[in-house]
PDB file of N, CA and C in Angstrom:
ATOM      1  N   UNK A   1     -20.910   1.017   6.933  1.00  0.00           N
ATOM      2  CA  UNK A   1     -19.499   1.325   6.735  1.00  0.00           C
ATOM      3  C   UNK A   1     -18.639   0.089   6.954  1.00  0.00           C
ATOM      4  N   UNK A   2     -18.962  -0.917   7.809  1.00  0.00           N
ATOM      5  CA  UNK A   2     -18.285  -1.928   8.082  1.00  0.00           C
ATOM      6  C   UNK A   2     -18.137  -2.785   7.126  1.00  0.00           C
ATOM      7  N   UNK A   3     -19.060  -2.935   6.307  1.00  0.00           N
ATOM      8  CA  UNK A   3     -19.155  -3.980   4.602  1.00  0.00           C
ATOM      9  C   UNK A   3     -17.719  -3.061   3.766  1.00  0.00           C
ATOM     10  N   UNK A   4     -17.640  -1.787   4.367  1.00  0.00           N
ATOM     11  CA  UNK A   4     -16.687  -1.257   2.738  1.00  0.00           C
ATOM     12  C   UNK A   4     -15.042  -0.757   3.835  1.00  0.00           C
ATOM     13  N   UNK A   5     -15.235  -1.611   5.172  1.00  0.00           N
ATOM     14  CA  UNK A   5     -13.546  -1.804   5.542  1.00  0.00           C
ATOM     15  C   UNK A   5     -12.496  -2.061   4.823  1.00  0.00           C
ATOM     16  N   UNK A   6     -12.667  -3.196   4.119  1.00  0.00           N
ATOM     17  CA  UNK A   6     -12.027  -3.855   3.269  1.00  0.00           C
ATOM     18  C   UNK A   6     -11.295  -2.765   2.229  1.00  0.00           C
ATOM     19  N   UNK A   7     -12.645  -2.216   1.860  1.00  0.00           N
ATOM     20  CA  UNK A   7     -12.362  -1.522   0.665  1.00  0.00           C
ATOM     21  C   UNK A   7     -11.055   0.018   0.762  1.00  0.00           C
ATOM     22  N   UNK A   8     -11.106   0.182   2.573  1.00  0.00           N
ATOM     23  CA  UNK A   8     -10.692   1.258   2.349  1.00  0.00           C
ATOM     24  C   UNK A   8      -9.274   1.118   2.804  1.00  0.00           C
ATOM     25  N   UNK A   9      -9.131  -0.592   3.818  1.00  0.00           N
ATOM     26  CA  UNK A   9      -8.155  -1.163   3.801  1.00  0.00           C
ATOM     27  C   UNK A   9      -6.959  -1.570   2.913  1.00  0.00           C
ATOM     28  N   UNK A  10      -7.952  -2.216   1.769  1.00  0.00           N
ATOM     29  CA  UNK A  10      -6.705  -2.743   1.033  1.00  0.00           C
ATOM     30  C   UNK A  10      -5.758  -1.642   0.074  1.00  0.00           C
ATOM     31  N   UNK A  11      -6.352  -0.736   0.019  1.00  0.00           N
ATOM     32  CA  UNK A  11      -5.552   0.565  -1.095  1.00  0.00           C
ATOM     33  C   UNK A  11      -4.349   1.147   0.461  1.00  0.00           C
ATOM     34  N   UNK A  12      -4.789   1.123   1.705  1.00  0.00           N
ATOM     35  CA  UNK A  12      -3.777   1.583   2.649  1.00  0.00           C
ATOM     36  C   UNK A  12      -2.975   0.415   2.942  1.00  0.00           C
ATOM     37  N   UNK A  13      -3.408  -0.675   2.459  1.00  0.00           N
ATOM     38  CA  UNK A  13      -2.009  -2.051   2.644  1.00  0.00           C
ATOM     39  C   UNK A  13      -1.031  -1.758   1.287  1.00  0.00           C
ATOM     40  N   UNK A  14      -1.723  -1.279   0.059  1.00  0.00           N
ATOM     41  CA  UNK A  14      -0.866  -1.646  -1.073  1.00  0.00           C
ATOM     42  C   UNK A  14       0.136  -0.353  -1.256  1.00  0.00           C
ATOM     43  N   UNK A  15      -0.674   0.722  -0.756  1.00  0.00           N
ATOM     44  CA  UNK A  15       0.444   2.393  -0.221  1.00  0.00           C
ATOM     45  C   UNK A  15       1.438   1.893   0.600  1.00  0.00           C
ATOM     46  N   UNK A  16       1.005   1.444   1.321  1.00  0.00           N
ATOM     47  CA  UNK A  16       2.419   1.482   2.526  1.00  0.00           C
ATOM     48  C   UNK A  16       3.071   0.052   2.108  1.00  0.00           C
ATOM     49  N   UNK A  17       2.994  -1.179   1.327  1.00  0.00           N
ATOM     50  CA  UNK A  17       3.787  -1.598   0.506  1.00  0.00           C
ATOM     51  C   UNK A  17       4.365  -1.286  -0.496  1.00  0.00           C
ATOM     52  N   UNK A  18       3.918  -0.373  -1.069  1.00  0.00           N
ATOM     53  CA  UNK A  18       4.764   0.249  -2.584  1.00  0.00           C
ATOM     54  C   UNK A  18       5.520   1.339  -1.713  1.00  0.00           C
ATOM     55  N   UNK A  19       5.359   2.157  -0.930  1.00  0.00           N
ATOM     56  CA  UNK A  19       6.696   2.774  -0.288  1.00  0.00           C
ATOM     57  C   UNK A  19       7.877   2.029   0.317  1.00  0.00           C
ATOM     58  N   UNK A  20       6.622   0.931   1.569  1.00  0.00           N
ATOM     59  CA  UNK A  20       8.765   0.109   1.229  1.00  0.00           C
ATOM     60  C   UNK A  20       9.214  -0.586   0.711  1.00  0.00           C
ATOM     61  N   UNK A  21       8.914  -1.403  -0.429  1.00  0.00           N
ATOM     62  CA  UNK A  21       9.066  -1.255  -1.855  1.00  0.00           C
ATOM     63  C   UNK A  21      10.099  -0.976  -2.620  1.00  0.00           C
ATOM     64  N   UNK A  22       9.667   0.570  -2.532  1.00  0.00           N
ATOM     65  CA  UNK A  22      10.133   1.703  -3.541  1.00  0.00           C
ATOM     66  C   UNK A  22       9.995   2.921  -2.660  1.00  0.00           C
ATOM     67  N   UNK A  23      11.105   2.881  -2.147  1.00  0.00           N
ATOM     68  CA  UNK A  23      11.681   3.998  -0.726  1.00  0.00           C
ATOM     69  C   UNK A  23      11.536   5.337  -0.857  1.00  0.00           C
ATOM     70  N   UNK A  24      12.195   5.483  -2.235  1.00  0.00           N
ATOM     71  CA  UNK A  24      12.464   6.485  -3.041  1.00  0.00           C
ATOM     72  C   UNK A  24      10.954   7.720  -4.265  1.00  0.00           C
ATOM     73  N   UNK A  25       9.981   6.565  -3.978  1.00  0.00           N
ATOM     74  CA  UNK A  25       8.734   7.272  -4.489  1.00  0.00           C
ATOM     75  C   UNK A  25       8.289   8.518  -3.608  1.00  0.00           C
ATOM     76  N   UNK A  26       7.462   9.581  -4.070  1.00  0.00           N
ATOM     77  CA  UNK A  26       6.601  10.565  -4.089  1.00  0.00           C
ATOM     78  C   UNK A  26       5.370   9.479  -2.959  1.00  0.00           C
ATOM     79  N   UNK A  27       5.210  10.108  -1.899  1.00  0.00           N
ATOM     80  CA  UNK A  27       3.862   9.573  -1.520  1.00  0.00           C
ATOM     81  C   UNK A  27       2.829   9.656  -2.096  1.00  0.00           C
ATOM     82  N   UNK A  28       2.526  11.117  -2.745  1.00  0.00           N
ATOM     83  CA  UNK A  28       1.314  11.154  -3.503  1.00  0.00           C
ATOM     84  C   UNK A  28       1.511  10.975  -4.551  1.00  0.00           C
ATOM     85  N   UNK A  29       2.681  10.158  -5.484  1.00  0.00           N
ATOM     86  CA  UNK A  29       2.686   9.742  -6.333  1.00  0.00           C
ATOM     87  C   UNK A  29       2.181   8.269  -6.116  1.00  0.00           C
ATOM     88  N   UNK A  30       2.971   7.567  -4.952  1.00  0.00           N
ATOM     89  CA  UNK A  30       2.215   6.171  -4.350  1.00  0.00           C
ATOM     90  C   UNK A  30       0.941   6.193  -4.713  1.00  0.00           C
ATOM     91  N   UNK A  31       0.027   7.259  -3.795  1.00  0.00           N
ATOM     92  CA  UNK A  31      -0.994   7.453  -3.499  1.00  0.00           C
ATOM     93  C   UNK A  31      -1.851   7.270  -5.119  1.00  0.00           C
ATOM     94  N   UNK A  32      -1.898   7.972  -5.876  1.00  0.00           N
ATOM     95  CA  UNK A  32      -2.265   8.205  -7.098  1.00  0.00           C
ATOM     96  C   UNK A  32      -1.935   7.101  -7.789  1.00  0.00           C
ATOM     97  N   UNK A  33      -0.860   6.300  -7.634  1.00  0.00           N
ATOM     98  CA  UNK A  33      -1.339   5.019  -8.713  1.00  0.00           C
ATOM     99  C   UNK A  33      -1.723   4.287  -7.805  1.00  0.00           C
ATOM    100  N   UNK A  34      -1.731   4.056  -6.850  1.00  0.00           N
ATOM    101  CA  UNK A  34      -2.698   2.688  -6.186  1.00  0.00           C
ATOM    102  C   UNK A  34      -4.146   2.975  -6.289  1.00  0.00           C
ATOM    103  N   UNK A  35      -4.588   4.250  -6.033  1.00  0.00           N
ATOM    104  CA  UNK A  35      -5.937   4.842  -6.558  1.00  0.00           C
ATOM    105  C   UNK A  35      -6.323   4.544  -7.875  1.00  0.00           C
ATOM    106  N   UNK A  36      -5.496   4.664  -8.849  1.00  0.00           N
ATOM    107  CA  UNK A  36      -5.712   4.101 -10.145  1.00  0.00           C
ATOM    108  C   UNK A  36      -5.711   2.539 -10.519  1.00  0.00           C
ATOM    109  N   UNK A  37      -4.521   2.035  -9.719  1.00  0.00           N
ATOM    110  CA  UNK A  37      -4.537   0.457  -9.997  1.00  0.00           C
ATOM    111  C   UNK A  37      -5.569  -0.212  -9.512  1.00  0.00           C
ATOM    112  N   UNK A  38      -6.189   0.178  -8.220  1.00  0.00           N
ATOM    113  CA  UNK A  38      -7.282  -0.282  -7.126  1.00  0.00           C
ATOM    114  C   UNK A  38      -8.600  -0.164  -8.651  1.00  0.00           C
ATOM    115  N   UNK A  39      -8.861   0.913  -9.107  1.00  0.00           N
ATOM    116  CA  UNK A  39     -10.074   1.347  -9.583  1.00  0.00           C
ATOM    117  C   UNK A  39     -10.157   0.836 -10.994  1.00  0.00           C
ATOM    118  N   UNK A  40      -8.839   0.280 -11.777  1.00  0.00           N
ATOM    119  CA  UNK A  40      -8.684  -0.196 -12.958  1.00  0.00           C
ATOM    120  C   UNK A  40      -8.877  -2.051 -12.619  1.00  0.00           C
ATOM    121  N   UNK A  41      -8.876  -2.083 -11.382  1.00  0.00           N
ATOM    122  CA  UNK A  41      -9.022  -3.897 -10.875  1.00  0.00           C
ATOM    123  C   UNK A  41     -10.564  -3.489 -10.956  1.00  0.00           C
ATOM    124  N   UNK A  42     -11.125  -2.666 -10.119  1.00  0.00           N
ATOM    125  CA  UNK A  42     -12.570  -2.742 -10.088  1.00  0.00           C
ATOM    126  C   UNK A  42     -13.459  -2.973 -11.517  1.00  0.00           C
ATOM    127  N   UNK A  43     -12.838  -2.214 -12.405  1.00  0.00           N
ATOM    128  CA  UNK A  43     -13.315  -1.951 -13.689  1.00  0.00           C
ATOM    129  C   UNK A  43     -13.095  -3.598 -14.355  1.00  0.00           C
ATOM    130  N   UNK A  44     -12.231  -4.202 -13.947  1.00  0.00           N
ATOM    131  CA  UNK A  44     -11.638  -5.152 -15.148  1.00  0.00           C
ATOM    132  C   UNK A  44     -13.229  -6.610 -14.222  1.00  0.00           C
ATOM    133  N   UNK A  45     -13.724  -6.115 -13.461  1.00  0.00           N
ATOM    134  CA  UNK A  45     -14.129  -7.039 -12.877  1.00  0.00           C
ATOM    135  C   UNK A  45     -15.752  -7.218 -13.832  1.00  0.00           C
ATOM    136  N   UNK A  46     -15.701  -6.001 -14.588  1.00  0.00           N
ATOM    137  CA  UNK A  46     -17.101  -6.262 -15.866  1.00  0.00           C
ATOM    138  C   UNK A  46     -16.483  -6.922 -16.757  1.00  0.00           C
ATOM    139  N   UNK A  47     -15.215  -7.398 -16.778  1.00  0.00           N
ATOM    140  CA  UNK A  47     -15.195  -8.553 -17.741  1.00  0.00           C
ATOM    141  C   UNK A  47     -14.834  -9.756 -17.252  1.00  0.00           C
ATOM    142  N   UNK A  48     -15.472 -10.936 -18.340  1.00  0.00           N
ATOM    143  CA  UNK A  48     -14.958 -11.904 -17.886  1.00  0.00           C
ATOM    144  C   UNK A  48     -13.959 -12.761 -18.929  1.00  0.00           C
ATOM    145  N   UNK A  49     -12.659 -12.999 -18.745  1.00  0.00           N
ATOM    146  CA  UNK A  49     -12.359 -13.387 -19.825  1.00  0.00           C
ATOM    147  C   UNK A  49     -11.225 -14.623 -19.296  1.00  0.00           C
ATOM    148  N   UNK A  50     -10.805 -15.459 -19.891  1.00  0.00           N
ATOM    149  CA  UNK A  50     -10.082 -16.970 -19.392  1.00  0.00           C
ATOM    150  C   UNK A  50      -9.471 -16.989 -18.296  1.00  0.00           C
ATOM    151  N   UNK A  51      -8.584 -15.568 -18.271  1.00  0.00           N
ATOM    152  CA  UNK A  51      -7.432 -15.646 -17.283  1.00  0.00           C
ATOM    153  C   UNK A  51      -8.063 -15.085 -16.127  1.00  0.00           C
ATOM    154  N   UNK A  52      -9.157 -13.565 -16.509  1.00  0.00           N
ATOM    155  CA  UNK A  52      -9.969 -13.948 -14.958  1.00  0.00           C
ATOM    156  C   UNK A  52     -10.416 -14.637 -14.340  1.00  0.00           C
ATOM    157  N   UNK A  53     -11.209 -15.582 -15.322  1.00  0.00           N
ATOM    158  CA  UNK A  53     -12.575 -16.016 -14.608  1.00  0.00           C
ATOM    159  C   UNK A  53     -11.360 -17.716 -14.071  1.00  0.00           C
ATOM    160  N   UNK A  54     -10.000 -17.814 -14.756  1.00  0.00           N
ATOM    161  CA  UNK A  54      -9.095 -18.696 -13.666  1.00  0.00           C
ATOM    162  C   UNK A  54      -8.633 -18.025 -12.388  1.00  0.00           C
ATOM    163  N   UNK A  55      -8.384 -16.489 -12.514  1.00  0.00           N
ATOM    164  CA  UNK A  55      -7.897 -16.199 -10.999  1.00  0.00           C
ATOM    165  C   UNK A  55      -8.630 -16.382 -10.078  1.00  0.00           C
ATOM    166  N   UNK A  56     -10.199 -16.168 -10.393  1.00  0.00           N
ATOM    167  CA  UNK A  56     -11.518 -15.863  -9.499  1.00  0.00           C
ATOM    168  C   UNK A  56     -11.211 -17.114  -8.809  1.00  0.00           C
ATOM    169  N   UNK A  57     -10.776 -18.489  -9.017  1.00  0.00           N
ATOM    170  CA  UNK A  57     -11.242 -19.922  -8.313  1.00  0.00           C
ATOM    171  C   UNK A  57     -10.568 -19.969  -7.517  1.00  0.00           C
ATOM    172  N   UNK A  58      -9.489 -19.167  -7.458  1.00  0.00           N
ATOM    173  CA  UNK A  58      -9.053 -19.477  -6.184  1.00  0.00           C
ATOM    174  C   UNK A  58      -9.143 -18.215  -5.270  1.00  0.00           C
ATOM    175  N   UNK A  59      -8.806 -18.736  -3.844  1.00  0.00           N
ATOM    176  CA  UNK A  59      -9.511 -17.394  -3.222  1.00  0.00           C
ATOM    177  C   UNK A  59      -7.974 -16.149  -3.266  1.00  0.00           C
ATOM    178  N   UNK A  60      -7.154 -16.251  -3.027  1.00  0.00           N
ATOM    179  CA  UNK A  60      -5.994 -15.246  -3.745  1.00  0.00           C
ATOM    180  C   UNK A  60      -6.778 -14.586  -4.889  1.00  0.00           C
ATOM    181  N   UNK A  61      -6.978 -15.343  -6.072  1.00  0.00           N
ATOM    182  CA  UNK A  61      -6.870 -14.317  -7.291  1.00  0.00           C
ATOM    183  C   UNK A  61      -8.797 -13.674  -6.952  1.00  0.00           C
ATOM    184  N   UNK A  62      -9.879 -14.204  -5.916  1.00  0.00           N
ATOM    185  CA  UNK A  62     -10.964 -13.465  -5.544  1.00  0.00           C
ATOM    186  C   UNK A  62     -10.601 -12.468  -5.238  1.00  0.00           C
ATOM    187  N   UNK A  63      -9.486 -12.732  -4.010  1.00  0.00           N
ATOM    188  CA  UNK A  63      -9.347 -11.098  -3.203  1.00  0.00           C
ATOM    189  C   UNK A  63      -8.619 -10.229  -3.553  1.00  0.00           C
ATOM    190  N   UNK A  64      -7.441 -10.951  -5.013  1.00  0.00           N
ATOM    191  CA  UNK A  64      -6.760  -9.240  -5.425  1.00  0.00           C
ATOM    192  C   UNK A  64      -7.705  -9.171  -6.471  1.00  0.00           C
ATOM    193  N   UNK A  65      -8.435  -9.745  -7.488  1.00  0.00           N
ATOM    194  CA  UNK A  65      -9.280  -9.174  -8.733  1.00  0.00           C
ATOM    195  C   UNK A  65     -10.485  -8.942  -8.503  1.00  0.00           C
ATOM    196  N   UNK A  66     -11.055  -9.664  -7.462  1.00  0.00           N
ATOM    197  CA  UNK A  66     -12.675  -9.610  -6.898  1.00  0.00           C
ATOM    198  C   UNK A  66     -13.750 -10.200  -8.048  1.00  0.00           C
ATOM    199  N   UNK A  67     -14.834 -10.306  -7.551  1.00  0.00           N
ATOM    200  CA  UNK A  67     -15.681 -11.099  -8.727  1.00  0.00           C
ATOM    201  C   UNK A  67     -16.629 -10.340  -9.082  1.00  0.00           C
ATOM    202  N   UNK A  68     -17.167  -8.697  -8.374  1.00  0.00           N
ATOM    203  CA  UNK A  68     -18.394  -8.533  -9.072  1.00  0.00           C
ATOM    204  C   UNK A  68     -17.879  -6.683  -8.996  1.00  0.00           C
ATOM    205  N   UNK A  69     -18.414  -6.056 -10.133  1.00  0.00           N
ATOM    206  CA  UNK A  69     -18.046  -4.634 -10.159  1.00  0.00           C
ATOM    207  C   UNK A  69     -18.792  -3.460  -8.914  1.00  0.00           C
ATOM    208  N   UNK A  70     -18.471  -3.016  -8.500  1.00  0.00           N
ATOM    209  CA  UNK A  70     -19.469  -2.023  -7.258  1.00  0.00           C
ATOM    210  C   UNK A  70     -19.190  -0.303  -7.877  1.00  0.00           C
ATOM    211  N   UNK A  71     -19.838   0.519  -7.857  1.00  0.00           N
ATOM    212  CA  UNK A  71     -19.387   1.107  -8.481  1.00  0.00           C
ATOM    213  C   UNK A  71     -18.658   2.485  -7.195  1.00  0.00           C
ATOM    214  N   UNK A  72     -19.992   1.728  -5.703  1.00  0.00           N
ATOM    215  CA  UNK A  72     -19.652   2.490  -4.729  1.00  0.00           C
ATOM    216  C   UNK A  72     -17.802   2.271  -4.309  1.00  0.00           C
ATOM    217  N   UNK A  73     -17.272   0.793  -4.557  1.00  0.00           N
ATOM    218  CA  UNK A  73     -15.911   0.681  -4.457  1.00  0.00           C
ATOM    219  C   UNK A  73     -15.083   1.825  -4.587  1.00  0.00           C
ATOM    220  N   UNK A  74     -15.205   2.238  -5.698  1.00  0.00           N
ATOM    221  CA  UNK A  74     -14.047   3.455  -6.399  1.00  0.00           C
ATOM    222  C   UNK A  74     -13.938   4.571  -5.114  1.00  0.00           C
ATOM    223  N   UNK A  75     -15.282   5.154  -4.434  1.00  0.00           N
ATOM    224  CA  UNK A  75     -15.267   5.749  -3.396  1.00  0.00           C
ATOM    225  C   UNK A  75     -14.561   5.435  -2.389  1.00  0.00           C
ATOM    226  N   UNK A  76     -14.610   4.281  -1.920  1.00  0.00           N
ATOM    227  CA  UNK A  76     -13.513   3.845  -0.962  1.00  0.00           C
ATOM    228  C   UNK A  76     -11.999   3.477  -1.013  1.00  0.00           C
ATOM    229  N   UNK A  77     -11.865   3.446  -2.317  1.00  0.00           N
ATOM    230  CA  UNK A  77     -10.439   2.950  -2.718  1.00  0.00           C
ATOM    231  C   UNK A  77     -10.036   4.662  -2.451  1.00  0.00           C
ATOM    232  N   UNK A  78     -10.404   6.027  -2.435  1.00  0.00           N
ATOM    233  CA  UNK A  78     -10.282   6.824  -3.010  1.00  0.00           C
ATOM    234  C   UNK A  78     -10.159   7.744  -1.536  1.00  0.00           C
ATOM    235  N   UNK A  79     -10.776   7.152  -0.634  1.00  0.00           N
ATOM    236  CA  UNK A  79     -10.945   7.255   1.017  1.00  0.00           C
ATOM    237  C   UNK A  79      -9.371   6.212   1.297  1.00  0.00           C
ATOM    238  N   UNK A  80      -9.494   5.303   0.998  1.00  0.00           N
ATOM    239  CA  UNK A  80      -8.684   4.621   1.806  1.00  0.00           C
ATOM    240  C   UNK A  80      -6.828   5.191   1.142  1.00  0.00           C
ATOM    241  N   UNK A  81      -6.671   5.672  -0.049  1.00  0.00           N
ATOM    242  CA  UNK A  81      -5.292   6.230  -0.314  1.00  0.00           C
ATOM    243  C   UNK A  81      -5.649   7.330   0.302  1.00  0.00           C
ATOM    244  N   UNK A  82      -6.628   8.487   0.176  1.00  0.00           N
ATOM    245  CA  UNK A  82      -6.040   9.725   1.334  1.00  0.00           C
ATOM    246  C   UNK A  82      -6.051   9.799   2.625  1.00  0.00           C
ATOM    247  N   UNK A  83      -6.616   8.555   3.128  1.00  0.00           N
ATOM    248  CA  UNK A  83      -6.197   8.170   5.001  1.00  0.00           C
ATOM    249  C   UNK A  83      -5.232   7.691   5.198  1.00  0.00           C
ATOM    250  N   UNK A  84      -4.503   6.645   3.787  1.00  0.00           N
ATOM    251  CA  UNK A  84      -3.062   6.306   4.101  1.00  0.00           C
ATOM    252  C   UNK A  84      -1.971   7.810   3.554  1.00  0.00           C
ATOM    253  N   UNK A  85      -2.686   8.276   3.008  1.00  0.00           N
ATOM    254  CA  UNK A  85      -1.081   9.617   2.362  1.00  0.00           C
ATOM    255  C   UNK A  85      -1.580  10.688   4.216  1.00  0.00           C
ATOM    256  N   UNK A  86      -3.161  10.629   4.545  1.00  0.00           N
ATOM    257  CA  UNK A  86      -2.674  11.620   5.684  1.00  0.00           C
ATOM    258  C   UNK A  86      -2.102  10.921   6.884  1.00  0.00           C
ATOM    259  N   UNK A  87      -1.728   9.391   6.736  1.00  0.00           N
ATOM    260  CA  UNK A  87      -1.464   8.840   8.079  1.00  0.00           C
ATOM    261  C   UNK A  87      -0.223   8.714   7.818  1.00  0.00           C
ATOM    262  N   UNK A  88       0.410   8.641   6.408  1.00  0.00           N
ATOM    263  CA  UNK A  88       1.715   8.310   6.052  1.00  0.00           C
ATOM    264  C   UNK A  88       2.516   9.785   6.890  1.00  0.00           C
ATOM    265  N   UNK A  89       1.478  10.814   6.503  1.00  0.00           N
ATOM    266  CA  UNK A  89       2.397  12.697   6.419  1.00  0.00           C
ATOM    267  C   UNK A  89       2.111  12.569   8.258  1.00  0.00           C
ATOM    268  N   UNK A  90       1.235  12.186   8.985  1.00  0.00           N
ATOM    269  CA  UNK A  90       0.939  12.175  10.782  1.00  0.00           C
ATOM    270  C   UNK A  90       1.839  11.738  10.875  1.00  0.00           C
ATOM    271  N   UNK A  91       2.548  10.593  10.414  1.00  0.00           N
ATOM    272  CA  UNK A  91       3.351   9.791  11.183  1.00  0.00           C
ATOM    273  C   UNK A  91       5.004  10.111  10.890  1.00  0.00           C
ATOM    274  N   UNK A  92       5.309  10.835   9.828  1.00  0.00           N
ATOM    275  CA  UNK A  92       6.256  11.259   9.511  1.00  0.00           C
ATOM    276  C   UNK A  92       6.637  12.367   9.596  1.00  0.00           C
ATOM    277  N   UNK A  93       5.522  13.147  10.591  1.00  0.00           N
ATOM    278  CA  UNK A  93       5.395  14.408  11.271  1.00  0.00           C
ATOM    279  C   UNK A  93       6.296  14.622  12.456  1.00  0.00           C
ATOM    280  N   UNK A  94       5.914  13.040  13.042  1.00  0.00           N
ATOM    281  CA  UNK A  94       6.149  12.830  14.022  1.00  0.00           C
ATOM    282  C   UNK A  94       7.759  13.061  14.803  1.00  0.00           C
ATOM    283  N   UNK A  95       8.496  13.566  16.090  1.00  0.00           N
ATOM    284  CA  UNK A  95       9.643  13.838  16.328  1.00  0.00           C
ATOM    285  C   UNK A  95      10.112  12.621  17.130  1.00  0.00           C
ATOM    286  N   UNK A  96      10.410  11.612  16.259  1.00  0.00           N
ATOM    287  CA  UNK A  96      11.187  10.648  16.957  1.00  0.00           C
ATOM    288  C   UNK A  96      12.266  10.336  17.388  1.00  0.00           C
ATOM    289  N   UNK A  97      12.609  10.054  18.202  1.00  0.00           N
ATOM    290  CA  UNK A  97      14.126  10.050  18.807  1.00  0.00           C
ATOM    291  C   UNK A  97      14.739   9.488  17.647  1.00  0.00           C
ATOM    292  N   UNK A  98      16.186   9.768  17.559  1.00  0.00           N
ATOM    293  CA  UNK A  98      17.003   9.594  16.684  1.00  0.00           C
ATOM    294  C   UNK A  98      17.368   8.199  17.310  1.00  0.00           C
ATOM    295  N   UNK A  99      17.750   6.852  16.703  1.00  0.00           N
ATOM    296  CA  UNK A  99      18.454   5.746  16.838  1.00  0.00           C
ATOM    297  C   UNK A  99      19.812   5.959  18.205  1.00  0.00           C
ATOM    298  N   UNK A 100      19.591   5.296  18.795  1.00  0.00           N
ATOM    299  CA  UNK A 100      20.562   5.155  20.017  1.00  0.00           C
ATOM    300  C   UNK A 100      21.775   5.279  19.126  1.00  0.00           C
ATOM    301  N   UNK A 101      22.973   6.029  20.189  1.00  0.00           N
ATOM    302  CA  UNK A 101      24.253   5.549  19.497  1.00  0.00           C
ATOM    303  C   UNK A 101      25.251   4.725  20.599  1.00  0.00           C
ATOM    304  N   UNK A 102      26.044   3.963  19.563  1.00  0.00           N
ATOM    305  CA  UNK A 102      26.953   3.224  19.769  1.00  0.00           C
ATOM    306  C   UNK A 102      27.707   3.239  21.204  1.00  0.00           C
ATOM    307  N   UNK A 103      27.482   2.588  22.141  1.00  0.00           N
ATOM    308  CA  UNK A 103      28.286   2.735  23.505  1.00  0.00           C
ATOM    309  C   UNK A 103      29.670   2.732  22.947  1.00  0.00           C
ATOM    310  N   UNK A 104      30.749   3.998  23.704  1.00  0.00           N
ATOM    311  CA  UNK A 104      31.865   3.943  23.606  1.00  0.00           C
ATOM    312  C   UNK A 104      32.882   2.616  23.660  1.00  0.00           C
ATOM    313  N   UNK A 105      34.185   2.275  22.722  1.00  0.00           N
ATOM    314  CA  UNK A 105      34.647   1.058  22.631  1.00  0.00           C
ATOM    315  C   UNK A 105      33.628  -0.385  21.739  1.00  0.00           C
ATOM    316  N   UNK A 106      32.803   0.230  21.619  1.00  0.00           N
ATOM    317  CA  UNK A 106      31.868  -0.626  20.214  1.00  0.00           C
ATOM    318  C   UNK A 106      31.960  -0.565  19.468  1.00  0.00           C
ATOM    319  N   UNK A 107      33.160  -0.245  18.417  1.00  0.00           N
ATOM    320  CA  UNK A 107      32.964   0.135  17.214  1.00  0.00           C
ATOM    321  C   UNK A 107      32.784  -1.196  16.545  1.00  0.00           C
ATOM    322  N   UNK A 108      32.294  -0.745  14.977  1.00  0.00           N
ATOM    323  CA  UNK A 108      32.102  -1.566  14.042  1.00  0.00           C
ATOM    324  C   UNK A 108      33.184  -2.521  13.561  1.00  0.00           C
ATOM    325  N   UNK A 109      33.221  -3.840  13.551  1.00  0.00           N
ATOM    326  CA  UNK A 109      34.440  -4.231  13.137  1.00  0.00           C
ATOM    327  C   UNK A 109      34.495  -4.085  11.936  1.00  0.00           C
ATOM    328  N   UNK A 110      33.371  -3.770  10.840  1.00  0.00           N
ATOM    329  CA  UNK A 110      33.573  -3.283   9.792  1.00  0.00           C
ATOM    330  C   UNK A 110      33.899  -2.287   9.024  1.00  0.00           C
ATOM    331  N   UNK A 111      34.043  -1.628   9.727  1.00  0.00           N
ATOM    332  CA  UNK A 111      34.491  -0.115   9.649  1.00  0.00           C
ATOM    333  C   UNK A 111      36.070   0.281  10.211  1.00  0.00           C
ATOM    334  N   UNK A 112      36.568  -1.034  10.573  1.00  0.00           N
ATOM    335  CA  UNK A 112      37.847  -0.831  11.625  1.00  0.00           C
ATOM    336  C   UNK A 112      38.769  -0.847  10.203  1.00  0.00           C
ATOM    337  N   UNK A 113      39.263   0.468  10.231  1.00  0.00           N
ATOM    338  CA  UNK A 113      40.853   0.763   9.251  1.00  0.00           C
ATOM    339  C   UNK A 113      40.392   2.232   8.641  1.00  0.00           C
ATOM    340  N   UNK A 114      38.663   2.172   8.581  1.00  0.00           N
ATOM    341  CA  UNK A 114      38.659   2.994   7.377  1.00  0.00           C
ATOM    342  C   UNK A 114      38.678   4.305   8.053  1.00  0.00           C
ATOM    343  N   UNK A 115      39.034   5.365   8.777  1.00  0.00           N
ATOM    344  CA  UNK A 115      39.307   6.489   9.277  1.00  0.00           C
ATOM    345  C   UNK A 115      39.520   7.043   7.982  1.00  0.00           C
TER     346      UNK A 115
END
């Protein structure tokens, strides 16, 4: 399991970047295209064609395009968006205190007129 961390990692880095992002998305809409984008990178990795086989040299374009197809990957990309949509829904479950408010005589000086 430790060889396919990665795998289940990087689809829960690119979820919880495309939400803050894009604030305003569907989680399991998140969820569902990074599952797709993750598994359409895997796929593109049976070809080789100019502009891949230039991203591959450097190690950036290795680790977002990767160099060899797995087919076990897709499984983990597929693990790793529904541990981020159930950690996204745990954590937003969660009852967090509301933001401190304003000690009396603090007001905003930006806000000063508009009553």
């Amino acid at each position: 399991m430790q060889l396919y961390a990665g795998d289940i990692f990087y689809p829960m880095f690119w979820f919880f970047l495309g939400l803050l992002l894009f604030p305003r998305t569907r989680p399991l809409s998140m969820s569902a295209f990074v599952f797709i984008f993750s598994t359409a990178i895997e796929f593109s990795q049976l070809f080789d064609g100019a502009l891949l086989t230039q991203l591959r040299r450097s190690f950036l374009g290795r680790t977002l395009v990767g160099t060899s197809f797995a087919a076990q990957d897709i499984l983990y990309y597929l693990i790793g968006c529904l541990l981020a949509l159930l950690l996204y829904r745990a954590l937003n479950s969660l009852q967090l205190p509301a933001a401190a408010s304003k000690p009396k005589g603090h007001d905003d000086p930006f806000q000063a007129g508009r009553h």
